[in-house]
Protein backbone atom coordinates (compact mmCIF):
# COMPACT_ATOMS: atom_id res chain seq x y z
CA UNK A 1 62.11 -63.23 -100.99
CA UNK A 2 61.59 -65.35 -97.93
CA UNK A 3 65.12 -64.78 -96.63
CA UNK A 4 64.78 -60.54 -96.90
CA UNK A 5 61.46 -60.77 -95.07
CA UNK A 6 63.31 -62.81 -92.58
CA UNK A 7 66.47 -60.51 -92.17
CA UNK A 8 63.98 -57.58 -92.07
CA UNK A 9 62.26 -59.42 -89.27
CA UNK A 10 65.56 -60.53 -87.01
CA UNK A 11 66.54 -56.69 -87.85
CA UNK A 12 63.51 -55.24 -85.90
CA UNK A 13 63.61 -57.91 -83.53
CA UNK A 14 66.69 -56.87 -82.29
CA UNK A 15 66.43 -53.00 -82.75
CA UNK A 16 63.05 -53.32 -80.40
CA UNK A 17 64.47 -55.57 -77.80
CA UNK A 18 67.76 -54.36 -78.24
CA UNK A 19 67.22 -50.44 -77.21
CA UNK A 20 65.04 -51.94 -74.26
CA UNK A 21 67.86 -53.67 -72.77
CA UNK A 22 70.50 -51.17 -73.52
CA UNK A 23 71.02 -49.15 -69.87
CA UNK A 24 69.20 -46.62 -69.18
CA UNK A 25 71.64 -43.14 -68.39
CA UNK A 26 70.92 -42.71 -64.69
CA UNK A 27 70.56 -38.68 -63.78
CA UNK A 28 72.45 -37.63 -60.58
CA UNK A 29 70.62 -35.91 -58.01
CA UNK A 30 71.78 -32.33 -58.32
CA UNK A 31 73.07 -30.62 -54.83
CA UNK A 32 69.85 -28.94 -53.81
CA UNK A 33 67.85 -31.91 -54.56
CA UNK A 34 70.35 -34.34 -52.42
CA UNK A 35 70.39 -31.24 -49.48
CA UNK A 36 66.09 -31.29 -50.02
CA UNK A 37 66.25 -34.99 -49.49
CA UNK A 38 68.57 -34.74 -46.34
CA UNK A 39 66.51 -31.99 -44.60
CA UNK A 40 63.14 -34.33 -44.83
CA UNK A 41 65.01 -37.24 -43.78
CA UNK A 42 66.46 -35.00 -40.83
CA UNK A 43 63.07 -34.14 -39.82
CA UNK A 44 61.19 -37.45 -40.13
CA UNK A 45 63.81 -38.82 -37.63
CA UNK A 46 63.44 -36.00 -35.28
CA UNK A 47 59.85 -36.02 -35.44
CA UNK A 48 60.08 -39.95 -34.48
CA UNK A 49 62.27 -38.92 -31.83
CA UNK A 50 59.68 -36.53 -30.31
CA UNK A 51 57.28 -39.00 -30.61
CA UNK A 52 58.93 -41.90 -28.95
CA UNK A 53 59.87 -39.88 -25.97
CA UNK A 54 56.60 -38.05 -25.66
CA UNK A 55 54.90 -41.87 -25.51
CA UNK A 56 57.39 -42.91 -22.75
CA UNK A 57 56.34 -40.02 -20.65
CA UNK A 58 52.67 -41.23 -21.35
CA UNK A 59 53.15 -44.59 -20.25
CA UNK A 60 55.59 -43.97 -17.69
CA UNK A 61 53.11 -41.16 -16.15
CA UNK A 62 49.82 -43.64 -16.94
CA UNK A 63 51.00 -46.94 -15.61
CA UNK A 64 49.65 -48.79 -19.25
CA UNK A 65 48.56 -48.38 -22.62
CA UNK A 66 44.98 -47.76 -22.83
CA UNK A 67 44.85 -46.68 -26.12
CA UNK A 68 46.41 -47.59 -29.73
CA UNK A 69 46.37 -44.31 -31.12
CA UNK A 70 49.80 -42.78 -32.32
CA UNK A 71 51.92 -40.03 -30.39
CA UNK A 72 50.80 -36.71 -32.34
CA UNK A 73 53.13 -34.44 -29.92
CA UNK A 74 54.87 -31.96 -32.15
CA UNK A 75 57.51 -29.74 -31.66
CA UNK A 76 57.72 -26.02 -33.12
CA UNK A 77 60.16 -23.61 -34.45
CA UNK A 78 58.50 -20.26 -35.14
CA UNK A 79 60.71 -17.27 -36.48
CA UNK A 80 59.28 -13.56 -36.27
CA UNK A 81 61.04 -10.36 -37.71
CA UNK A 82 58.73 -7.26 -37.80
CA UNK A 83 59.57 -3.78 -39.28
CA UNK A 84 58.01 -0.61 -39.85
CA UNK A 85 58.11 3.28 -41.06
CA UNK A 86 60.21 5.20 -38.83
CA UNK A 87 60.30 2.60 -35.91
CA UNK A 88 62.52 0.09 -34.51
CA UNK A 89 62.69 -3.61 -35.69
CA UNK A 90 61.74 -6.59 -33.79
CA UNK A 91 63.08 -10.27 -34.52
CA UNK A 92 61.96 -12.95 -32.41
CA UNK A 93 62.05 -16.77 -32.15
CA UNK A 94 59.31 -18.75 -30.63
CA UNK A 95 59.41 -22.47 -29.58
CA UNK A 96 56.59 -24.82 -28.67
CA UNK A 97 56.50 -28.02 -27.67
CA UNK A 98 53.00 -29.71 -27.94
CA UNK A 99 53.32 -33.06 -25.75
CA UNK A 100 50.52 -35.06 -26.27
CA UNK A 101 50.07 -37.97 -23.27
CA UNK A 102 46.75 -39.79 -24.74
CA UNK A 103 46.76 -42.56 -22.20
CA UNK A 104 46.77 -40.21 -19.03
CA UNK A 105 44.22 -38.14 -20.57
CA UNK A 106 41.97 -41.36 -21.12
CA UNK A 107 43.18 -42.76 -17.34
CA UNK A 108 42.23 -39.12 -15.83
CA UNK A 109 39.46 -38.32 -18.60
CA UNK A 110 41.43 -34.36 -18.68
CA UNK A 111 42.91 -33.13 -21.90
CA UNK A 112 46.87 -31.92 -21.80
CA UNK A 113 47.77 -29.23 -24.36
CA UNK A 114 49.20 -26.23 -25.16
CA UNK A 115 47.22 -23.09 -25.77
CA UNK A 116 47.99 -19.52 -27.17
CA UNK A 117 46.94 -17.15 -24.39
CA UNK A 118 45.47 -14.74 -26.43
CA UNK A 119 42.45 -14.06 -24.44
CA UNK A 120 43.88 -10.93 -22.81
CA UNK A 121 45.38 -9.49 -26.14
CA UNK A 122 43.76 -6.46 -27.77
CA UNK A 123 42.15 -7.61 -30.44
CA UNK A 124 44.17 -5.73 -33.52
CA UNK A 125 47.16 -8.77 -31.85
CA UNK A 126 45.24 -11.03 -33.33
CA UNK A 127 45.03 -10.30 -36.72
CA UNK A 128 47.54 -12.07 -39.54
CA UNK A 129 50.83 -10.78 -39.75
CA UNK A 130 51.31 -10.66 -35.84
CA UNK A 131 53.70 -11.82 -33.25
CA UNK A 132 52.83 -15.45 -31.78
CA UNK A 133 51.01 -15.31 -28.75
CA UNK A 134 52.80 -16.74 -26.09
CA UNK A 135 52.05 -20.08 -25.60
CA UNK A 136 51.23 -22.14 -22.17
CA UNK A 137 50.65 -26.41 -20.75
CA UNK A 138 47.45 -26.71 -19.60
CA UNK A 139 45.03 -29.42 -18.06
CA UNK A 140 41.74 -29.10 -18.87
CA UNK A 141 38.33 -30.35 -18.56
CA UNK A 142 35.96 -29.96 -21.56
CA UNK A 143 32.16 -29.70 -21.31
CA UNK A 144 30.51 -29.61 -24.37
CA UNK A 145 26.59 -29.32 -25.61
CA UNK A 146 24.50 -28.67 -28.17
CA UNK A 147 21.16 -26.29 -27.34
CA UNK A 148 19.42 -26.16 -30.08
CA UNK A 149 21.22 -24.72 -33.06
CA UNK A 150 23.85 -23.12 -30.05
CA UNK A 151 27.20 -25.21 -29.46
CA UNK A 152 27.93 -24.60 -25.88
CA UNK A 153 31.55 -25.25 -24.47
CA UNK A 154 32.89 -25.06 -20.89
CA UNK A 155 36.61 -25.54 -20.17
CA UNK A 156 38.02 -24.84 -17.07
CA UNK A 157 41.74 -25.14 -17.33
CA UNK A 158 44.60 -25.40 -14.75
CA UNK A 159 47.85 -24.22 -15.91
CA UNK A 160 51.06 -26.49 -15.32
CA UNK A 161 52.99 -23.25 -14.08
CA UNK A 162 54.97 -22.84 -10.62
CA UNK A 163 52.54 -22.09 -9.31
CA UNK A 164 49.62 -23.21 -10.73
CA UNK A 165 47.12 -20.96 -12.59
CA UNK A 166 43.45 -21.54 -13.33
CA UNK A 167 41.11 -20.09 -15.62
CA UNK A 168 38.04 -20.36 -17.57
CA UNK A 169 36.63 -20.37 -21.05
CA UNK A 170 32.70 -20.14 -21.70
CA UNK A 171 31.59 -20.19 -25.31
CA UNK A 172 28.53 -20.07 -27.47
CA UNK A 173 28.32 -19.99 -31.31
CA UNK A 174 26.70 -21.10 -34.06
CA UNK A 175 26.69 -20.95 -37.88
CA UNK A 176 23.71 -20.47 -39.96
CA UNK A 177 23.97 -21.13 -43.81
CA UNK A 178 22.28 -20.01 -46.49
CA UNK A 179 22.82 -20.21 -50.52
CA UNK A 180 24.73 -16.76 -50.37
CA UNK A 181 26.72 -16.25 -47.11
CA UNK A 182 27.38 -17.98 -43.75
CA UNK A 183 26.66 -16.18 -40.40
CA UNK A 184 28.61 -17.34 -37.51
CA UNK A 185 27.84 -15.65 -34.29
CA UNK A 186 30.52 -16.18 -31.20
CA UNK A 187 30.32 -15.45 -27.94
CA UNK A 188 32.69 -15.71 -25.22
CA UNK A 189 33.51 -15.45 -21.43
CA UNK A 190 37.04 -15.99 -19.83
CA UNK A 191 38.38 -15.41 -16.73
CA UNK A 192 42.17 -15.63 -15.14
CA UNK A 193 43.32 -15.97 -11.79
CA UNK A 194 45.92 -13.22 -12.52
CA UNK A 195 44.61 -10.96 -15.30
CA UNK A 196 40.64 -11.18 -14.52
CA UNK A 197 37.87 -11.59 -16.17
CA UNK A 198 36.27 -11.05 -20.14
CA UNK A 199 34.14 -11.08 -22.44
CA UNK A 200 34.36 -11.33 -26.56
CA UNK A 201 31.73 -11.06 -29.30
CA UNK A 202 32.11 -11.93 -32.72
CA UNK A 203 29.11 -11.73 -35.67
CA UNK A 204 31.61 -12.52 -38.87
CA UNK A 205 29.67 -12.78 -42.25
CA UNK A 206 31.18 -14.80 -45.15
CA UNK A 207 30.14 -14.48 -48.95
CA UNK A 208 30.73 -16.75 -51.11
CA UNK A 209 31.97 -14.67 -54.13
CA UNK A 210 33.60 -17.70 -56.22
CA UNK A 211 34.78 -21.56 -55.53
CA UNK A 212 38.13 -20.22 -54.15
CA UNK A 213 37.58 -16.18 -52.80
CA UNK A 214 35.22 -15.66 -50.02
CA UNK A 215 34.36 -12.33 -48.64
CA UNK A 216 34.12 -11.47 -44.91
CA UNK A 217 32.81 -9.01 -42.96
CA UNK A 218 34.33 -8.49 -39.69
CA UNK A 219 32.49 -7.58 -36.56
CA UNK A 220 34.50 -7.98 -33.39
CA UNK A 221 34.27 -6.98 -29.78
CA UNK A 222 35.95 -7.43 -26.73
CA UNK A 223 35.82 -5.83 -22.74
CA UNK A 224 38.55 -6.85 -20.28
CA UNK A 225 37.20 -6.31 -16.68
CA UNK A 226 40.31 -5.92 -14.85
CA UNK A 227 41.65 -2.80 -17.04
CA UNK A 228 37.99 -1.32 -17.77
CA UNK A 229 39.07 -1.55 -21.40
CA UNK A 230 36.46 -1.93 -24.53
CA UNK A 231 37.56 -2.65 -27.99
CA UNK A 232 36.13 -3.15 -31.20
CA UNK A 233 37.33 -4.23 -34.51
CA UNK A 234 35.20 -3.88 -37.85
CA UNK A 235 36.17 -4.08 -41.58
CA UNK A 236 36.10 -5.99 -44.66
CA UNK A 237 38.31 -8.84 -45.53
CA UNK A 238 39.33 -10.98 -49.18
CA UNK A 239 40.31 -14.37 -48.52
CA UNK A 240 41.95 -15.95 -51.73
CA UNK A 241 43.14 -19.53 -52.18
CA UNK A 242 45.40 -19.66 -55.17
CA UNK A 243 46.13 -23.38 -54.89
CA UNK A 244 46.24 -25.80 -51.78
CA UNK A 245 49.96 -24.43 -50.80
CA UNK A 246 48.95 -21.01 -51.76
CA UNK A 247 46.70 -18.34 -49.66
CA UNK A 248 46.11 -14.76 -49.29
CA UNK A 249 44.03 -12.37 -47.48
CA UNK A 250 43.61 -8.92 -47.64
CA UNK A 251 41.56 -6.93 -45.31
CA UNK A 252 40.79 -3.13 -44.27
CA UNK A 253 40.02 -2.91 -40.44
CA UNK A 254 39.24 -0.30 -37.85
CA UNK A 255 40.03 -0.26 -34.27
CA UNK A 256 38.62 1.33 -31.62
CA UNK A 257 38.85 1.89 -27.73
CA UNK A 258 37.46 3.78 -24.89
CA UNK A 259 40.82 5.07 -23.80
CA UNK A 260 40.20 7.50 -22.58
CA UNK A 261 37.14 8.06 -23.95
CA UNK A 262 35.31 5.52 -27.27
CA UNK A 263 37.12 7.10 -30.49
CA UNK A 264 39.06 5.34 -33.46
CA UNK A 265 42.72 4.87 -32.42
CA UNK A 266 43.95 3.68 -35.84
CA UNK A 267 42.52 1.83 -39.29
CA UNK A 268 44.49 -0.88 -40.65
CA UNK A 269 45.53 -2.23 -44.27
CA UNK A 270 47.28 -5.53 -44.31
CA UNK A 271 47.74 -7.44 -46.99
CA UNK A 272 48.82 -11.58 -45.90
CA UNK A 273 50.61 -14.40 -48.12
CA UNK A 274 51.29 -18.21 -46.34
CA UNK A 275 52.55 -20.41 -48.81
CA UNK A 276 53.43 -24.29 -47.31
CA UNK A 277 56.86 -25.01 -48.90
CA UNK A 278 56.82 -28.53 -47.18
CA UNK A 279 53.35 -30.26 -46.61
CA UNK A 280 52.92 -30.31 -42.73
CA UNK A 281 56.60 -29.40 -42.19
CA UNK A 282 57.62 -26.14 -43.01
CA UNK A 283 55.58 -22.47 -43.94
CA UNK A 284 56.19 -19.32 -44.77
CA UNK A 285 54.41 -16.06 -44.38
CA UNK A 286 54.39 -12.35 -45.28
CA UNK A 287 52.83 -9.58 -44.67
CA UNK A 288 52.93 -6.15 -45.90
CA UNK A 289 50.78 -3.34 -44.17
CA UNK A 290 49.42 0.19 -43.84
CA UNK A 291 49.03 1.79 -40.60
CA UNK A 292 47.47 4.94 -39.96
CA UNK A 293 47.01 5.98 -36.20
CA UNK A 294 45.52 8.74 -34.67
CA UNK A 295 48.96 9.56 -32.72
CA UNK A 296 50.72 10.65 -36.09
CA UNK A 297 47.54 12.26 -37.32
CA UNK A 298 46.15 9.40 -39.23
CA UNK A 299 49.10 9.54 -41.76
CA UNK A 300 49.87 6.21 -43.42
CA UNK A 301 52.96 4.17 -41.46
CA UNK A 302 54.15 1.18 -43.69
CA UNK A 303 55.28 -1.87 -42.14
CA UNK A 304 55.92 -5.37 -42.91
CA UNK A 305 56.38 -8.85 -40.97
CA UNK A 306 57.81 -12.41 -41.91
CA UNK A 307 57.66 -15.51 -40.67
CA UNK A 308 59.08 -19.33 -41.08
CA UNK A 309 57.57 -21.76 -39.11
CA UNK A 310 58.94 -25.15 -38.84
CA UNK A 311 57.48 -28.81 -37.67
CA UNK A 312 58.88 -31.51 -36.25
């Protein structure tokens, strides 16, 4: 009896410790997964790259270090293809380079950065699903305050241009909260030394209608000096987050102008989908839409823009 337990023990001894050490079957990487793998190696190192040469252009240009805080200069890779109804296509590709120099903006106390000049655009540019605005260097000063409830922001800028440009950005907003929506007032005053001066309103309303869809109200208004021209854009919008890679907005919006005298020019339904393939490196967006302008008798127009934008 003694020797069966003991050839029943040495039995499971060695099955247990036996199937333990036996190797493991190692999977190969198939050829997407090894070309995945490559690509965010790829961009890591170029990313360093930018990095390293955008901090030896900040010390070269500042003398010292003053700070510790890491390069976050980034480069971009944007690509734009638009189509609609009846009209003619439009690709585009769209690259910015935001160079960061931390230690000459703490030796100088100005800020260097890149800015979309969307100022001057009419404000249906602005909504998703449109072209990149074009992008410029500036320096700039920032002044900012609180009065009150108010946030109050002043930045004159100079842009790094041959030759130099200046311009100005004045704003005021504010958000009030409450249990059931969120009010946020803006208010804002530019001015170019080649395209003018402006002025831009926004009173945008959010409801909260569950933990990931909010509902907005837009209220938007805009007057550019220079070309006598006064817009306004109005209309309901969806925003959906179906997980933290995943949104979508849908909205229903109605322009109008006073060219050549106030009327609606068109109304507007776009329907938006970003989805982050690559966290922080590489996005992708569509967006299907429904135009119908008072030129073609406000008869629907369908049209629909992509695009990939990529990090370094």
């Amino acid at each position: 009896m003694k020797r069966r337990l003991l050839k029943v023990s040495l039995f499971l001894f060695f099955f247990e410790y036996g199937v333990e050490a036996a190797p493991k079957k190692i999977v190969e990487p198939t050829a997407m997964e090894k070309f995945e793998q490559g690509a965010l190696e790829t961009n890591v190192a170029i990313a360093d790259k930018i990095d390293d040469f955008a901090e030896s252009i900040d010390l070269f240009l500042a003398g010292k270090k003053f700070i510790r805080e890491k390069n976050e200069s980034s480069f971009r890779i944007i690509g734009f293809a638009e189509r609609s109804e009846g009209g003619a296509g439009r690709e585009a590709v769209y690259l910015d380079f935001n160079l960061r120099l931390p230690n000459l903006e703490e030796y100088w106390q100005l800020k260097f950065t890149t800015v979309e000049s969307n100022e001057f655009q009419s404000l249906d540019k602005n909504r998703p699903g449109s072209a990149p605005g074009q992008r410029k260097y500036v320096a700039s000063l920032g002044f900012f305050d609180q009065l009150g409830k108010v946030r109050t922001s002043f930045q004159p800028r100079i842009e790094l241009s041959d030759p130099l440009q200046t311009s100005y950005v004045l704003e005021f907003s504010q958000t009030s909260q409450s249990k059931f929506y969120n009010f946020r007032p803006r208010l804002k005053f530019f001015a170019d030394s080649q395209k003018g001066t402006g002025q831009a309103a926004s009173f945008n309303v959010d409801f909260q209608v569950r933990p990931l869809m909010v509902f907005r109200f837009i209220t938007e208004q805009q007057y550019l000096d220079l070309q006598g021209l006064f817009s306004t854009n109005l209309g309901p919008e969806i925003l959906v987050s179906l997980s933290k890679k995943t949104g979508l907005s849908t909205s229903f919006t109605f322009y109008s102008t006073n060219r050549p005298s106030y009327h609606l020019d068109h109304y507007l339904l776009s329907y938006t989908i970003r989805h982050e393939l690559y966290k922080k490196i590489l996005y992708a967006q569509l967006s299907p839409n429904l135009l119908f302008p008072k030129d073609h008798g406000f008869k629907g127009v369908a049209g629909i823009s992509a695009n990939v934008e990529l990090i370094f």
